[in-house]
Structure formats: structure tokens, C-alpha cells
N, C-alpha and C. Protein backbone atom coordinates (compact mmCIF):
# COMPACT_ATOMS: atom_id res chain seq x y z
N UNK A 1 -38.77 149.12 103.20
CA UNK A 1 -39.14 150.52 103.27
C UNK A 1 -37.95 151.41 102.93
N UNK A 2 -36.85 151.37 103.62
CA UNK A 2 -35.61 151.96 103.75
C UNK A 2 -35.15 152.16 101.94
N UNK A 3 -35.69 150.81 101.19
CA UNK A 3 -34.86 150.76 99.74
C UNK A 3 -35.91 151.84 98.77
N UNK A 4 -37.12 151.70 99.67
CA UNK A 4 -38.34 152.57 98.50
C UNK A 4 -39.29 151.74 97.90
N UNK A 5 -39.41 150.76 98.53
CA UNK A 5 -40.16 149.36 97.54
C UNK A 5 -41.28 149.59 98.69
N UNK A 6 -42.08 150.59 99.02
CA UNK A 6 -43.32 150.50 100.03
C UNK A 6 -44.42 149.76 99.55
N UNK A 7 -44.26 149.33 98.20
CA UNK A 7 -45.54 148.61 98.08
C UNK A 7 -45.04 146.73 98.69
N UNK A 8 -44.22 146.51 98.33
CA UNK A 8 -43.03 145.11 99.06
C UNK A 8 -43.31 145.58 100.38
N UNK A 9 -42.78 146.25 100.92
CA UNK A 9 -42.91 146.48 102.70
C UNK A 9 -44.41 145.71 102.77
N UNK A 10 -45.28 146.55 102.42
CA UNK A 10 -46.75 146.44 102.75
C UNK A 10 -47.53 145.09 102.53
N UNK A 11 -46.56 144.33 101.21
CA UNK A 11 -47.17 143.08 100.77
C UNK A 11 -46.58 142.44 102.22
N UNK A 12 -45.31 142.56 103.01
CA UNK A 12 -44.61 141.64 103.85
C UNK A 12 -45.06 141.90 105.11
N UNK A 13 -45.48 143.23 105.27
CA UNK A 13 -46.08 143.45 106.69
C UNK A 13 -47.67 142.54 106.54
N UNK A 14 -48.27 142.75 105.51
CA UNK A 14 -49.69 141.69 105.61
C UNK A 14 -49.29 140.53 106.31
N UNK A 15 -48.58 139.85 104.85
CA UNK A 15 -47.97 138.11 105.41
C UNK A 15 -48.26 138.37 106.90
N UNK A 16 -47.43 138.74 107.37
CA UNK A 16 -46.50 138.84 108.78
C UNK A 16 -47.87 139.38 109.85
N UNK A 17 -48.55 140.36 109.24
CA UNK A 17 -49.91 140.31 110.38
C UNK A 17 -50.69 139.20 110.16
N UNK A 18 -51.04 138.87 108.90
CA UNK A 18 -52.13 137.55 108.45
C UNK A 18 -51.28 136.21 109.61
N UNK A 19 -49.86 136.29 110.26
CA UNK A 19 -49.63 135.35 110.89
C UNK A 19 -49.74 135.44 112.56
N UNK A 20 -50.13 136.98 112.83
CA UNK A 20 -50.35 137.00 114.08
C UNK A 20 -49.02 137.90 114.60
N UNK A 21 -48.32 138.63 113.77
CA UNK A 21 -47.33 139.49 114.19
C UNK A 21 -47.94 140.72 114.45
N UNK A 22 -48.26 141.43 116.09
CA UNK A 22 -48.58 142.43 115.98
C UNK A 22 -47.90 143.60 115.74
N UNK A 23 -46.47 143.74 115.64
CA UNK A 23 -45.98 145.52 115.10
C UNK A 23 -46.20 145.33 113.80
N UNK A 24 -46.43 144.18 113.14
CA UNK A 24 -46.69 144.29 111.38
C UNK A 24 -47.71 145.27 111.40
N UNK A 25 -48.87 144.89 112.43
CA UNK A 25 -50.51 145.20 111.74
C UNK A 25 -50.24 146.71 112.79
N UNK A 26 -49.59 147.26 113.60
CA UNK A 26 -49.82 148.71 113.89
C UNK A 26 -48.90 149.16 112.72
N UNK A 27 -47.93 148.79 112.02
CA UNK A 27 -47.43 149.53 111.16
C UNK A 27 -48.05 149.78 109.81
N UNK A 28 -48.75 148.44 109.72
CA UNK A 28 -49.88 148.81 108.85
C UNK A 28 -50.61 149.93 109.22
N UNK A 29 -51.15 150.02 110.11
CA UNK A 29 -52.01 151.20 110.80
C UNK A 29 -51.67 152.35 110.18
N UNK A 30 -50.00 152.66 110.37
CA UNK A 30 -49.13 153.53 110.04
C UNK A 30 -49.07 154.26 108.27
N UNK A 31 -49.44 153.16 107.70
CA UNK A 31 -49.70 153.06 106.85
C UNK A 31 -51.01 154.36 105.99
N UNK A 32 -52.00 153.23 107.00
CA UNK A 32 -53.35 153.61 106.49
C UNK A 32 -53.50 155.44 107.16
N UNK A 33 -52.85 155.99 108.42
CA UNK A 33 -53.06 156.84 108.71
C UNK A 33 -52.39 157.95 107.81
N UNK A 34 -51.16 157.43 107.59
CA UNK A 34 -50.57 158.89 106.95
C UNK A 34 -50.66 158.85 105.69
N UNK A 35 -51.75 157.50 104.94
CA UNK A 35 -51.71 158.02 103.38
C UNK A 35 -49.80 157.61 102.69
N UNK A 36 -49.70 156.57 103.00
CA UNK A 36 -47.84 155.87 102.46
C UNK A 36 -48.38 155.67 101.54
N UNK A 37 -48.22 155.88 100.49
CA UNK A 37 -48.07 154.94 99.03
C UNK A 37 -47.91 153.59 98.96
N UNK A 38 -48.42 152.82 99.06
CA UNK A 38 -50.06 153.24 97.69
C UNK A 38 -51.18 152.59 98.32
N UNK A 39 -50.73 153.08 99.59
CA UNK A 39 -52.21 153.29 100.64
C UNK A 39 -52.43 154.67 100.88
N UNK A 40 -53.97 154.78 100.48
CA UNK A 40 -54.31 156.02 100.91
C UNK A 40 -54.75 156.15 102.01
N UNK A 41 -54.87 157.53 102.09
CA UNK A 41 -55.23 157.91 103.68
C UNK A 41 -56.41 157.64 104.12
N UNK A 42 -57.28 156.54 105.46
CA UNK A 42 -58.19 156.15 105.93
C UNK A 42 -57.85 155.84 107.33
N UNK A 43 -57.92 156.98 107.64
CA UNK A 43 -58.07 156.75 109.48
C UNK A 43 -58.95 155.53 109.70
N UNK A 44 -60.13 155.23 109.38
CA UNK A 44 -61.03 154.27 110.11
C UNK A 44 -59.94 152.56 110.30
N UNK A 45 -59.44 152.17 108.53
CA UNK A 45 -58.33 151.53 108.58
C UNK A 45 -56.98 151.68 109.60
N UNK A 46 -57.15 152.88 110.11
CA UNK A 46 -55.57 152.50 110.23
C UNK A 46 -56.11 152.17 111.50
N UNK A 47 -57.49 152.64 112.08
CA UNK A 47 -57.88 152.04 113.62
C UNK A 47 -58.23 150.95 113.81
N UNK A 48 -58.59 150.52 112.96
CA UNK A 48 -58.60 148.64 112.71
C UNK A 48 -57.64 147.76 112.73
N UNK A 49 -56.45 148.00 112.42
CA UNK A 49 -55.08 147.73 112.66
C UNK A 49 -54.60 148.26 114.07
N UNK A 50 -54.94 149.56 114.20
CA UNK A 50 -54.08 149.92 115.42
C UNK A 50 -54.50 148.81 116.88
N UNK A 51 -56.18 148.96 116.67
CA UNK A 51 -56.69 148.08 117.32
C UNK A 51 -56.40 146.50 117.75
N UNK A 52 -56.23 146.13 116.39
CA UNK A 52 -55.88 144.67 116.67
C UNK A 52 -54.97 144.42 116.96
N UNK A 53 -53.47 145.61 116.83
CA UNK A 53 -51.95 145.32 117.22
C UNK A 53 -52.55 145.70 118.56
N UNK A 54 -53.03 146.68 119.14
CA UNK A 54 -53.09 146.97 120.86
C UNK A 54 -53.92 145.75 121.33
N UNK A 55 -54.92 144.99 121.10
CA UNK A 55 -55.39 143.74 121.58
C UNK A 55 -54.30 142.53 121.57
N UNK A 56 -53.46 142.91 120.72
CA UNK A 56 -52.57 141.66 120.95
C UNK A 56 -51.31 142.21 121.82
N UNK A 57 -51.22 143.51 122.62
CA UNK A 57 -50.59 144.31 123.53
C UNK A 57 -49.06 144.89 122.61
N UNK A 58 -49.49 144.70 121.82
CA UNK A 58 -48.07 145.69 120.95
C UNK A 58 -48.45 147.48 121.19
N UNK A 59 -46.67 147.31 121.86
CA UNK A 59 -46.82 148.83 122.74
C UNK A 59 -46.91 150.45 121.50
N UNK A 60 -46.80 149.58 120.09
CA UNK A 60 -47.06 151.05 119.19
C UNK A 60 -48.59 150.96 119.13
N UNK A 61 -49.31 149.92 119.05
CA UNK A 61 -50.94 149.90 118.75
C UNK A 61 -51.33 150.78 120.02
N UNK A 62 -50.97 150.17 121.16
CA UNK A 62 -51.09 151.03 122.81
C UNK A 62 -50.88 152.67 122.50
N UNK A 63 -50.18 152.62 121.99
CA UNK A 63 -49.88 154.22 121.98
C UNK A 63 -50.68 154.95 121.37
N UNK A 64 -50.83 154.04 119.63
CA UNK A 64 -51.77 154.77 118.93
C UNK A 64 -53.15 155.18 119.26
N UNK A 65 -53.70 154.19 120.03
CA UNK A 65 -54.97 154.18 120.45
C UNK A 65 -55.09 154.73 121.50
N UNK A 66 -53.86 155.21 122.56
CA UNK A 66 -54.25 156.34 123.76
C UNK A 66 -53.93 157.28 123.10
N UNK A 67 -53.61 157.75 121.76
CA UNK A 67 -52.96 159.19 121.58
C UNK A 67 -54.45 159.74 120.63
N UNK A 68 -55.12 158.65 119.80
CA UNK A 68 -56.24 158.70 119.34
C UNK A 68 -57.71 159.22 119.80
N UNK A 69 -57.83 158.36 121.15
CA UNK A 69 -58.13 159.13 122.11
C UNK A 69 -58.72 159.96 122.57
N UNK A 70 -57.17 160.69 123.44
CA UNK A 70 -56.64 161.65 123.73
C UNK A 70 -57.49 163.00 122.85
N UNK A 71 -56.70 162.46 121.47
CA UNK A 71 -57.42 163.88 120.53
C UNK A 71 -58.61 163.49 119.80
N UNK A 72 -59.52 162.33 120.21
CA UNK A 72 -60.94 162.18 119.62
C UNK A 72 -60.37 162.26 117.75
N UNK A 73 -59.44 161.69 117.04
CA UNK A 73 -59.39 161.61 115.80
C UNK A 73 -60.14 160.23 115.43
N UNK A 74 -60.94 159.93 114.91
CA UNK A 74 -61.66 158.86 113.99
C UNK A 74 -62.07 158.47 115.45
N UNK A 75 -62.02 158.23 116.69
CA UNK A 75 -62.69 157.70 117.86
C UNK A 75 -63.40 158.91 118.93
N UNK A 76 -63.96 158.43 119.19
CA UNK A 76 -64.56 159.61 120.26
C UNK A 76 -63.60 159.90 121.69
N UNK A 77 -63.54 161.03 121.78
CA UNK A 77 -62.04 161.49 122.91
C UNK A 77 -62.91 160.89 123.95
N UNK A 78 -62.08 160.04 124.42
CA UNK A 78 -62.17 158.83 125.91
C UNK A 78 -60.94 159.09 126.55
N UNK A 79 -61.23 160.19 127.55
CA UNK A 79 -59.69 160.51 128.87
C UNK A 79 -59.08 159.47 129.15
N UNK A 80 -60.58 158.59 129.84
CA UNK A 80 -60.36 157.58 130.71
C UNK A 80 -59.24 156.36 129.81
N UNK A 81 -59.91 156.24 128.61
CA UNK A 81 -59.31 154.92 128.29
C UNK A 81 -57.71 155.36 127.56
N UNK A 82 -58.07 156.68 126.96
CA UNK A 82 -56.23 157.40 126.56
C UNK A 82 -55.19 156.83 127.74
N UNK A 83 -55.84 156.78 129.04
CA UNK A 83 -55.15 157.36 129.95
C UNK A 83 -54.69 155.35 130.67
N UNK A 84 -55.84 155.11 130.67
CA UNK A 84 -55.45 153.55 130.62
C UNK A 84 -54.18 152.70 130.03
N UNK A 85 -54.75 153.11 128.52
CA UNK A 85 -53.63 152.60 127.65
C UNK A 85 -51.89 153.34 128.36
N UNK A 86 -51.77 154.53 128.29
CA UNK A 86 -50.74 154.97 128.78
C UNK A 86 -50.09 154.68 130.03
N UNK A 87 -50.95 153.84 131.04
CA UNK A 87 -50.74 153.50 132.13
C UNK A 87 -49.89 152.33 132.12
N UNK A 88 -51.12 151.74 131.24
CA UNK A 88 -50.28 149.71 131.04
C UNK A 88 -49.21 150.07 130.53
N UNK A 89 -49.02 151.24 129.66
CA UNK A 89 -47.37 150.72 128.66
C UNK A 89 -46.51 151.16 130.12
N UNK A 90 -46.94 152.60 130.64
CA UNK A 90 -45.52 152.47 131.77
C UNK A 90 -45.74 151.60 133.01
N UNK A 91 -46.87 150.93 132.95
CA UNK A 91 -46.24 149.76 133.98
C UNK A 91 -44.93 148.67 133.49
N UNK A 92 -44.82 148.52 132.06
CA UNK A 92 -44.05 147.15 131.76
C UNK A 92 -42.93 147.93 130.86
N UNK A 93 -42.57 149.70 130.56
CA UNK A 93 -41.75 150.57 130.18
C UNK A 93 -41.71 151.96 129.88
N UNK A 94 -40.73 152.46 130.42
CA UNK A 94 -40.55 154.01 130.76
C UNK A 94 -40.50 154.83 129.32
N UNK A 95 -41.32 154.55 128.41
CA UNK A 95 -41.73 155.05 127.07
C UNK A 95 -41.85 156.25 127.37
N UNK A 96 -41.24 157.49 126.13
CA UNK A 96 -41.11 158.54 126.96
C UNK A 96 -42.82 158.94 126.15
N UNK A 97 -43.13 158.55 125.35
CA UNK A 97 -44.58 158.29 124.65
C UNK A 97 -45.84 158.96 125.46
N UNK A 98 -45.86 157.38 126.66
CA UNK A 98 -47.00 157.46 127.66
C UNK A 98 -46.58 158.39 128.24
N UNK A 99 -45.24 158.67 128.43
CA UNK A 99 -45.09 158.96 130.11
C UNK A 99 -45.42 160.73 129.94
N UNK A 100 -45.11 161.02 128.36
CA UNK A 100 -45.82 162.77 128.13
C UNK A 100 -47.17 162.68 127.71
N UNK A 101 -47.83 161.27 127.38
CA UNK A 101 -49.15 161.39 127.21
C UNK A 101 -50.15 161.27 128.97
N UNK A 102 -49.43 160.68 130.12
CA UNK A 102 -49.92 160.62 131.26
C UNK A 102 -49.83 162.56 131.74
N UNK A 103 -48.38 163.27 131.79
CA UNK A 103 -48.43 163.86 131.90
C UNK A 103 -49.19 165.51 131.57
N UNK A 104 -49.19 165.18 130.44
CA UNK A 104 -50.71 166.24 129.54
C UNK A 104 -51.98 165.94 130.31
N UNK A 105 -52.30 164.59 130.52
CA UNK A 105 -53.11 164.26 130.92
C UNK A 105 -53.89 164.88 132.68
N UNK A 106 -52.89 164.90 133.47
CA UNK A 106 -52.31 165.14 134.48
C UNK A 106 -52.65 166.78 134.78
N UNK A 107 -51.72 167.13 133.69
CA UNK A 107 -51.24 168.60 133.74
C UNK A 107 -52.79 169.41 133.52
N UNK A 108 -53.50 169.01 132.16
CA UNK A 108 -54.30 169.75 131.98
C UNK A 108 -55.96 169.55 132.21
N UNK A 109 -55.68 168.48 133.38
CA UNK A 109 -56.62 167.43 133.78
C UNK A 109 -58.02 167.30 133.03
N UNK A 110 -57.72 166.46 131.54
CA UNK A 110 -58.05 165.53 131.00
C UNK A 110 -58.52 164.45 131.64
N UNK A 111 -59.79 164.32 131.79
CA UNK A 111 -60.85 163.38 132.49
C UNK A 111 -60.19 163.00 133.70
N UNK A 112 -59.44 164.13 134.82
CA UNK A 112 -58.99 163.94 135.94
C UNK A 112 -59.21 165.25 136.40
N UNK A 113 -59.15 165.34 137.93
CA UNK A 113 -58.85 166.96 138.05
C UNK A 113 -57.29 166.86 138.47
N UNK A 114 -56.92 168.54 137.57
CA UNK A 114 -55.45 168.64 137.19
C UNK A 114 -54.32 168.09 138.44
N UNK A 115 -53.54 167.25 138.83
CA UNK A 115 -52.61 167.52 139.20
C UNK A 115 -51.50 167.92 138.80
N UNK A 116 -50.82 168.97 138.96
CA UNK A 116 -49.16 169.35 138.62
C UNK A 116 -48.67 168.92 139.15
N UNK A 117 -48.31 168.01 140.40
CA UNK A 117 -47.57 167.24 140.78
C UNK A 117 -47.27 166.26 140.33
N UNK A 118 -48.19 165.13 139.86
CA UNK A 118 -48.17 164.26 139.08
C UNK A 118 -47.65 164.33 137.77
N UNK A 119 -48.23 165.24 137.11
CA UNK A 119 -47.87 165.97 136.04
C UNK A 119 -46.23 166.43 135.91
N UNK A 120 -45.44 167.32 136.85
CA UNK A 120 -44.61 167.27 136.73
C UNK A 120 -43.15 166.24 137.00
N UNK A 121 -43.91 164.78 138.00
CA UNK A 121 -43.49 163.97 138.14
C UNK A 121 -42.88 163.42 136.17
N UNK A 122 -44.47 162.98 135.89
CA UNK A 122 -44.38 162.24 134.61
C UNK A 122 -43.42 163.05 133.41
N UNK A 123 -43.61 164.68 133.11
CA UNK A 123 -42.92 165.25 132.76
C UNK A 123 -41.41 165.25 132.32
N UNK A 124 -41.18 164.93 133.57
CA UNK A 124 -39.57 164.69 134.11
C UNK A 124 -39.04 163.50 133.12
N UNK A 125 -39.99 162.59 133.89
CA UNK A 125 -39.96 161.05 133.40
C UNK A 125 -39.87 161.08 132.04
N UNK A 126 -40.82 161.60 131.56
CA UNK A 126 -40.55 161.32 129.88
C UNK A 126 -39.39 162.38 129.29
N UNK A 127 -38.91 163.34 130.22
CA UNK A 127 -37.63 163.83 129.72
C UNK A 127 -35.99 163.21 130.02
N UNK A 128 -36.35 162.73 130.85
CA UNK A 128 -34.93 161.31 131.51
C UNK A 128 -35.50 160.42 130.21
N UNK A 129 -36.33 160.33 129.18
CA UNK A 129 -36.68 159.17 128.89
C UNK A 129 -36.38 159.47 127.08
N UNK A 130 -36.26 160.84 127.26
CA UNK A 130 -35.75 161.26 125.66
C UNK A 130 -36.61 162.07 125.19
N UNK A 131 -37.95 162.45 125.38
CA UNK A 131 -39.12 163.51 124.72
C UNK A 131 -38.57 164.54 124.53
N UNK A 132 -38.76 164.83 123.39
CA UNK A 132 -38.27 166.43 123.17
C UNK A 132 -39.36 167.54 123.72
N UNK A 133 -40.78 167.70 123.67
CA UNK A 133 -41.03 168.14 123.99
C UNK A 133 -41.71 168.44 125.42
N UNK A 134 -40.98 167.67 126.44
CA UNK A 134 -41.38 167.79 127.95
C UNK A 134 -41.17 168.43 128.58
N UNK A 135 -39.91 169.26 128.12
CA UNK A 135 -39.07 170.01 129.05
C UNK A 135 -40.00 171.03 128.93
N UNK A 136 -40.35 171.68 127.36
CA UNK A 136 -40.89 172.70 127.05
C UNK A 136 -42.75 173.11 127.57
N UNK A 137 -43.27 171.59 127.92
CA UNK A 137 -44.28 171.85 128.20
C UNK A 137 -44.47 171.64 129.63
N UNK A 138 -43.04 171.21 130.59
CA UNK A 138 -43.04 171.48 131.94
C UNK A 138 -42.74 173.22 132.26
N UNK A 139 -42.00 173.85 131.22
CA UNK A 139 -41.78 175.23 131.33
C UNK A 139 -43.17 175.72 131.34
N UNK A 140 -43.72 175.41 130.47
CA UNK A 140 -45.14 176.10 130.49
C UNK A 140 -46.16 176.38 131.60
N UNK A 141 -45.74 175.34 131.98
CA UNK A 141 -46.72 175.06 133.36
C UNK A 141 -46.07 175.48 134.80
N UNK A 142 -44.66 175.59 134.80
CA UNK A 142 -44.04 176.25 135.74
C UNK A 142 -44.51 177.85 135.77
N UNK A 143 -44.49 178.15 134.24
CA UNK A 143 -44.54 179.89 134.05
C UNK A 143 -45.96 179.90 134.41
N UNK A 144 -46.84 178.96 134.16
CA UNK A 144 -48.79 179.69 134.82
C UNK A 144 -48.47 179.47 135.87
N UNK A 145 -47.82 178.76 136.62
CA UNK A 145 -47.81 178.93 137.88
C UNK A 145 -46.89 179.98 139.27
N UNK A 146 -46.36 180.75 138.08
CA UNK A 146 -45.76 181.60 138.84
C UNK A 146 -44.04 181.16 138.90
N UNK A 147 -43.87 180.06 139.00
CA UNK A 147 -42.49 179.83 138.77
C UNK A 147 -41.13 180.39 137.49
N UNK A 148 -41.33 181.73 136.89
CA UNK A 148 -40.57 181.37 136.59
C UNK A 148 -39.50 181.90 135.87
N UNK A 149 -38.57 181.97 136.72
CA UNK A 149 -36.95 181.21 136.98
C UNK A 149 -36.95 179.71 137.13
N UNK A 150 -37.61 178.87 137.23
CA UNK A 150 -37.74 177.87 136.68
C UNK A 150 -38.20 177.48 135.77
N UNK A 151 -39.01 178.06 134.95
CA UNK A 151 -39.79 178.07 133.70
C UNK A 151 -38.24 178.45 132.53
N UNK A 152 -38.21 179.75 133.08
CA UNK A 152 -36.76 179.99 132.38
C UNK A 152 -36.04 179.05 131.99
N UNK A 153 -35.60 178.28 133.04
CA UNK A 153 -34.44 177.20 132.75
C UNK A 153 -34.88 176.34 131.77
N UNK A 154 -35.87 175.87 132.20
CA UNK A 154 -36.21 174.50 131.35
C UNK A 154 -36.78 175.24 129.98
N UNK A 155 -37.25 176.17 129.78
CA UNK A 155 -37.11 176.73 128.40
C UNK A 155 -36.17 176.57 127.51
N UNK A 156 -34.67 177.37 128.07
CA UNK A 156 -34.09 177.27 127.91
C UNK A 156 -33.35 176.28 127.35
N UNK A 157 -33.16 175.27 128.40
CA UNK A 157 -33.17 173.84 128.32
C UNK A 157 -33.70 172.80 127.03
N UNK A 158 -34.93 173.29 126.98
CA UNK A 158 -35.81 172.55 125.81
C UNK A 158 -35.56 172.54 124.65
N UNK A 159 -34.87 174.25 124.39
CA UNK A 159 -34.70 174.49 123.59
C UNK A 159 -33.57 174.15 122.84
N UNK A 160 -32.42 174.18 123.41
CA UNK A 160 -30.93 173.37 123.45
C UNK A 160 -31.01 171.77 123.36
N UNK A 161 -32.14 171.32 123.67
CA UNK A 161 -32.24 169.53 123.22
C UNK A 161 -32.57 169.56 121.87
N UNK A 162 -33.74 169.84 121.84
CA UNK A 162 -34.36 170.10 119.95
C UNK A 162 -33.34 170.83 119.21
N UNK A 163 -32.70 171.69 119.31
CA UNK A 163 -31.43 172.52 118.21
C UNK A 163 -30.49 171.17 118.37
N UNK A 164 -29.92 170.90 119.26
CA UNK A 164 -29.17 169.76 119.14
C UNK A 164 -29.52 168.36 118.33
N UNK A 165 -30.96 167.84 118.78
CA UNK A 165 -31.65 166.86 118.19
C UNK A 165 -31.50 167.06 116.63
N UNK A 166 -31.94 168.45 116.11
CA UNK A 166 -32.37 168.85 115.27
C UNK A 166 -30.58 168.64 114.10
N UNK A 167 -30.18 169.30 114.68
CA UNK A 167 -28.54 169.77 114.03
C UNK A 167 -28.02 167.72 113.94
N UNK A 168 -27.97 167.07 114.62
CA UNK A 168 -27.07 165.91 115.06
C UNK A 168 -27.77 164.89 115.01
N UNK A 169 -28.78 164.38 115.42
CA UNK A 169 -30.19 163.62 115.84
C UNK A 169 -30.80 163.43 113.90
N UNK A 170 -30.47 162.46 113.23
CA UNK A 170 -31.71 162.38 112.30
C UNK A 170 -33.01 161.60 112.40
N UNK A 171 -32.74 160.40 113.05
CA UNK A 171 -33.65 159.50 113.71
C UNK A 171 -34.91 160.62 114.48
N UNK A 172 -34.78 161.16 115.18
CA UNK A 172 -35.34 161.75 115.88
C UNK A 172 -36.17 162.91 115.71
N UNK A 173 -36.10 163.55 114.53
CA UNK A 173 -37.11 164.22 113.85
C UNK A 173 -38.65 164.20 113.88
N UNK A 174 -39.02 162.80 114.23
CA UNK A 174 -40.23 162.76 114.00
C UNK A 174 -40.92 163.37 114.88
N UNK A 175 -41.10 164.75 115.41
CA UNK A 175 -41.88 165.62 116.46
C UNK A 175 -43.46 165.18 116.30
N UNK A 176 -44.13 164.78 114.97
CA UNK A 176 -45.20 164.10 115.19
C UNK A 176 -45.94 162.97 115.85
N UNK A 177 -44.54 161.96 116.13
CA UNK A 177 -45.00 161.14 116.80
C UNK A 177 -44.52 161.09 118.22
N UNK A 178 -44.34 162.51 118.76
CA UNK A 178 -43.99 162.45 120.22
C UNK A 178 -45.01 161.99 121.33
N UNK A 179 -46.71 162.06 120.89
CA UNK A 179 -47.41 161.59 121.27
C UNK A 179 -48.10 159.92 121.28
């Protein structure tokens, strides 16, 4: 991928899923979702992959398929099972992924009724955990709630990770896949 040969990547990620490697076949997924050259764009594909990497418990298929979800894209929005998937990955790691997809969840109670406690528990968590955008959407929820001078801070705060990320951080760009 790195050299530009995406059609080579794609021939080697097959091999490599056709043998039972599951980050091959969610990256395939990856593939099929964002339309990579010289795969075009087919959500239904890339959920067929995402699928079969999360059945074989590969924690990017897990993700894809609670973040999928989550926002009902090519699947019908299932709280319950978004919220599942996000569970198992932080039982076995502190992904800052799940831990802002539990928290949304939480926060804006998505097939739960809302806790902010919980919510700002997980919040946290996925900001000890590297999310760029947790801080900013724990501010949010501090400020409806009246908090804020605490809202303030972590605004603040949020904002000074991402300029930094942004300026220093190239890896880390990808704000799309914070979910």
C-alpha cells in the first residue's frame, strides 16, 4: 500500500483472507467501503468482509460492525448489538474506538436510557486512551448540563490535543475513523 501498488496490496490481502487471516478480510472491507482503487465503492461488500473478520473476532471487523450499527449505514441501526460489539472489544482492550463508541452510546442513550455517568466514565477512558474527539464531546455534555467551567476546560483542552495532533501527529489524522 505504502509503495502505491493497491492493486498488489489487494491481490495479497485476498491470498491472506482466502487463508483465514482475519485483519486481511476487514481491510478488505476497508477497501470496499471507501471506494480504494480499483475497488469501487460497495458498502454491502465491505459488510461481508467486515463481518467475517468480526466472526473470526478481529478487533477492526468489531469496530466496523458496532460503528455500522451505531449509524444504520448498509445495516439497520441495532443500539443493542453496536453496543455489544463495543463491549467485547473493551473487555480484552482499552481501544479508545469502543470506549467513545460505549460512551456516545451512554451519553445520548442510544438503545439505553442516558447515563452521564457512565458516559463520562467511558469518555475519560477513551481520552487516557488517545481519542481526539472525547474531550470535546465530554465538554459538550458538561455545558447541557450546566457545568460549565468545566465544559470550558476540556474545550479548551480538546482543542490543544487536535492543533497539536494536527501540527506534529501525521499518523493520526484519520478523524474519520475515530469511531
Amino acid at each position: 500500500m505504502e509503495s502505491g501498488d493497491t492493486e498488489g496490496a489487494l491481490y495479497m490481502l485476498r491470498a491472506l483472507a482466502d487463508d483465514g487471516v482475519a485483519a486481511a478480510m476487514a481491510e478488505i472491507g476497508v477497501f470496499h467501503e471507501t471506494g480504494t482503487d480499483p475497488v469501487k465503492e460497495d458498502l454491502g461488500e465491505a459488510i461481508k468482509w467486515y463481518r467475517r473478520a468480526a466472526d473470526s473476532g478481529d478487533m477492526e471487523g468489531l469496530l466496523a460492525m458496532a460503528r455500522l450499527h451505531l449509524t444504520g449505514q448498509g445495516v439497520p441501526v441495532d443500539y443493542e448489538i453496536s453496543r455489544e460489539y463495543y463491549q467485547a472489544i473493551v473487555e480484552k482492550v482499552e481501544d479508545r474506538r469502543a470506549l467513545f463508541g460505549l460512551a456516545w452510546i451512554f451519553h445520548k442513550g442510544f438503545g439505553v436510557c442516558p447515563d452521564l455517568g457512565r458516559a463520562e466514565e467511558f469518555y475519560l477512558r477513551a481520552n487516557a486512551a488517545g481519542h481526539l474527539l472525547a474531550r470535546k464531546w465530554l465538554a459538550a455534555m458538561y455545558w447541557s448540563n450546566g457545568r460549565h467551567l468545566k465544559a470550558a476546560w476540556h474545550w479548551i483542552s480538546a482543542i490543544v490535543k487536535i492543533w497539536f495532533t494536527a501540527l506534529f501527529d501525521k499518523r493520526s489524522l484519520k478523524l474519520h475513523r475515530q469511531l
